[in-house]
C-alpha atoms as a PDB file:
ATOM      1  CA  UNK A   1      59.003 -22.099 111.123  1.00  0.00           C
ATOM      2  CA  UNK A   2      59.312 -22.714 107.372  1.00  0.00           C
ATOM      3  CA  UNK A   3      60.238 -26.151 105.547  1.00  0.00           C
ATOM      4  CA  UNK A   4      63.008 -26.280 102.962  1.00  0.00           C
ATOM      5  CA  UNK A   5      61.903 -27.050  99.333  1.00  0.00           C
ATOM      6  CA  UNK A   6      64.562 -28.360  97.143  1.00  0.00           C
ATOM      7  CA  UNK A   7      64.553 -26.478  93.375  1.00  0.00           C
ATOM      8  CA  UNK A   8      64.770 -28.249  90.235  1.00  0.00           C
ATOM      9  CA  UNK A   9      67.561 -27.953  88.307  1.00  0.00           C
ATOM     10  CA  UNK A  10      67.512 -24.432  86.244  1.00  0.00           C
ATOM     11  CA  UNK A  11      64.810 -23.813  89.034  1.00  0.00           C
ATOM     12  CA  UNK A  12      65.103 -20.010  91.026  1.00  0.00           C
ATOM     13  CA  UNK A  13      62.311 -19.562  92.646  1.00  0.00           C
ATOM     14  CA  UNK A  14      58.582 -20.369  93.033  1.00  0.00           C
ATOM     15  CA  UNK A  15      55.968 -18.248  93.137  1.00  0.00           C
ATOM     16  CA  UNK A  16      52.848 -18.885  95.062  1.00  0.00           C
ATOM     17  CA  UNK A  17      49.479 -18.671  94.035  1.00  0.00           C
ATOM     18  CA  UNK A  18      48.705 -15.909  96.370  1.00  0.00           C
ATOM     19  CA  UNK A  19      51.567 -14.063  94.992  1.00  0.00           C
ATOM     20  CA  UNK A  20      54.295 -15.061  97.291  1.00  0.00           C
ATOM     21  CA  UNK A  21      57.601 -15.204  95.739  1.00  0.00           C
ATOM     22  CA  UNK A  22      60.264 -17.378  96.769  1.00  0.00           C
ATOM     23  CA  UNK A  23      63.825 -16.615  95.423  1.00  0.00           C
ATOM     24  CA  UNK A  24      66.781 -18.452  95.591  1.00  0.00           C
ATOM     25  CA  UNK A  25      69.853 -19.929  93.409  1.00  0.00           C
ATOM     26  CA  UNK A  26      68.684 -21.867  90.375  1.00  0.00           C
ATOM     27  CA  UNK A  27      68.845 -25.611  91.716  1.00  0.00           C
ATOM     28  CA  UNK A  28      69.253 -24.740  95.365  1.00  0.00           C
ATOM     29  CA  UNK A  29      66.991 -24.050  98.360  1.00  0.00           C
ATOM     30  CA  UNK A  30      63.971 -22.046  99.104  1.00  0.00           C
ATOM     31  CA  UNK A  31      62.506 -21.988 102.508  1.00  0.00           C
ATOM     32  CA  UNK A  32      58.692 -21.785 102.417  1.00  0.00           C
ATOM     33  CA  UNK A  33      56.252 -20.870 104.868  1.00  0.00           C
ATOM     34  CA  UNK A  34      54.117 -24.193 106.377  1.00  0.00           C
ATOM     35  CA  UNK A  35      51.042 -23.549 104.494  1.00  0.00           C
ATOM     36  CA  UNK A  36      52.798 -23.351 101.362  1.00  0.00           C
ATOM     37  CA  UNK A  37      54.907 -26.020 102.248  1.00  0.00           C
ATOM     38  CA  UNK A  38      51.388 -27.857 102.721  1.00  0.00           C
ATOM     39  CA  UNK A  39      49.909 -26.795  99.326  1.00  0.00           C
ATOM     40  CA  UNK A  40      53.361 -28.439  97.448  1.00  0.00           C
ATOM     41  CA  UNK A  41      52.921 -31.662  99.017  1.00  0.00           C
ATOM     42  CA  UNK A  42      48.998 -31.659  97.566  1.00  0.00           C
ATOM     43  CA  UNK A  43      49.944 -30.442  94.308  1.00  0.00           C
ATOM     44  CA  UNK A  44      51.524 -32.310  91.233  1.00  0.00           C
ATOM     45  CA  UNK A  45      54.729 -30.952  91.346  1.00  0.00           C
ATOM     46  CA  UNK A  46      55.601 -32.898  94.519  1.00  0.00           C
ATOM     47  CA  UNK A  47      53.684 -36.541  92.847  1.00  0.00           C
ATOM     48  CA  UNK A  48      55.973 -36.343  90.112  1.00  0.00           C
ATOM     49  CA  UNK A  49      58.374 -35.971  92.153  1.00  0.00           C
ATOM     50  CA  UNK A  50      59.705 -31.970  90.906  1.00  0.00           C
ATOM     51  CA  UNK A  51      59.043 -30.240  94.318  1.00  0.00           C
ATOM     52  CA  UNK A  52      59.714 -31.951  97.800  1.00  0.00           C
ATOM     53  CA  UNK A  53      58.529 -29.996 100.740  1.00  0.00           C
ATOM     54  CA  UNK A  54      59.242 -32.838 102.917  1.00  0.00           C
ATOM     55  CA  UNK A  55      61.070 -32.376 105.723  1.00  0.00           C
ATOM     56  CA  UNK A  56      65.126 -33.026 104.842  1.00  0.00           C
ATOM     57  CA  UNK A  57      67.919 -34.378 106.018  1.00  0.00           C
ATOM     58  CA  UNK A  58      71.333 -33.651 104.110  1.00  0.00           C
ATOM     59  CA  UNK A  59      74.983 -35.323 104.834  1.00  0.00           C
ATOM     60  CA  UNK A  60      78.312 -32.945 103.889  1.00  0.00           C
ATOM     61  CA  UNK A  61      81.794 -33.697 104.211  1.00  0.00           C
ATOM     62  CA  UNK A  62      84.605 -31.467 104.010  1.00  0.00           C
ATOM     63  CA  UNK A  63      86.909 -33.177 101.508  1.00  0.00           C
ATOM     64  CA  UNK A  64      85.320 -34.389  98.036  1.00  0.00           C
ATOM     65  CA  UNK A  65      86.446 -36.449  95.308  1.00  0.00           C
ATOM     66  CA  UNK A  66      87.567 -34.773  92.158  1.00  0.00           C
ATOM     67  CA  UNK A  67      86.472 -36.189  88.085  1.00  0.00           C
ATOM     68  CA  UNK A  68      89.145 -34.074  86.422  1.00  0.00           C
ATOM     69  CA  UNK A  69      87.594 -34.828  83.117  1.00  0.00           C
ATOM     70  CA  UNK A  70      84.010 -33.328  83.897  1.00  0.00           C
ATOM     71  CA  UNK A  71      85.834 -30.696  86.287  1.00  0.00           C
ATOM     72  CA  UNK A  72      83.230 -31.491  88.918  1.00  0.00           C
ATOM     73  CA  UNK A  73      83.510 -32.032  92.943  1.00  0.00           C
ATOM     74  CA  UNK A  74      81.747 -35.367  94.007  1.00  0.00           C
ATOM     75  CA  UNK A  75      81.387 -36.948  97.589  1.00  0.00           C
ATOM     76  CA  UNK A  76      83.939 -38.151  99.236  1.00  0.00           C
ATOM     77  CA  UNK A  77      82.464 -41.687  98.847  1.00  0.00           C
ATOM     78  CA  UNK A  78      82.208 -41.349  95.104  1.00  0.00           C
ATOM     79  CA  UNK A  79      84.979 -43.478  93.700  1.00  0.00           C
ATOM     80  CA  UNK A  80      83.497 -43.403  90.310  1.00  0.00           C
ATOM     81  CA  UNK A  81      82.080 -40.127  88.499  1.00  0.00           C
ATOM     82  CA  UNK A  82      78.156 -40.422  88.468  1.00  0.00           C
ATOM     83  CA  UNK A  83      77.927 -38.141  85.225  1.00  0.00           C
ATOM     84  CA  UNK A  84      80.811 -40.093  83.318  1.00  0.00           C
ATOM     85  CA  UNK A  85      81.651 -43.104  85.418  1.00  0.00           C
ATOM     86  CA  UNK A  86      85.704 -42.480  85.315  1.00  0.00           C
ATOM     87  CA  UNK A  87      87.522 -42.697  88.175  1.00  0.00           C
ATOM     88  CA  UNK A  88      87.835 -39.859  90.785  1.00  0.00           C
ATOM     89  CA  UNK A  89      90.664 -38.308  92.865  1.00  0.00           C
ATOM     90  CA  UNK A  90      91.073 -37.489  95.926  1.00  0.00           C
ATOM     91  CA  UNK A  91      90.618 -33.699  96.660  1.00  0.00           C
ATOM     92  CA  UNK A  92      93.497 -31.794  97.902  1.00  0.00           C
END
């Protein structure tokens, strides 16, 4: 069983000192095998907080909240846009 690792932004992969490569989309998901999983949380990329290969919980809904000015999709629970802090719409 392997444990999700969330990417940094601009982030596509990681590659393993024993010359595993993990691929994915640049700020998304890998899913790492346990030991490696293991080696992140020892390392300094998870201490500072850049790597978390913690096990993860994540809440979606189906309808968002719209900032028209930064063109970007929020949570429905967003009322205000995080990135510009204008109001948001509801999604149609």
């Amino acid at each position: 069983m392997g444990v999700r690792v969330q990417l940094p932004p601009g982030c596509s992969g990681i590659d393993a000192q024993d010359g595993t490569r993990y691929t994915g989309k640049k700020g998304g998901f890998v899913e790492v095998s346990e030991r490696h999983a293991a080696a992140i949380r020892d390392s300094q990329h998870q201490s500072i907080g850049m790597l978390n290969a913690n096990e993860a919980h994540f809440i979606g809904t189906k309808r968002g909240r719209r900032c028209v000015p930064c063109r970007r999709t929020w949570n429905v629970w967003s009322v205000t846009c995080p990135r510009c802090g204008k109001d948001t719409e509801e999604e149609s």
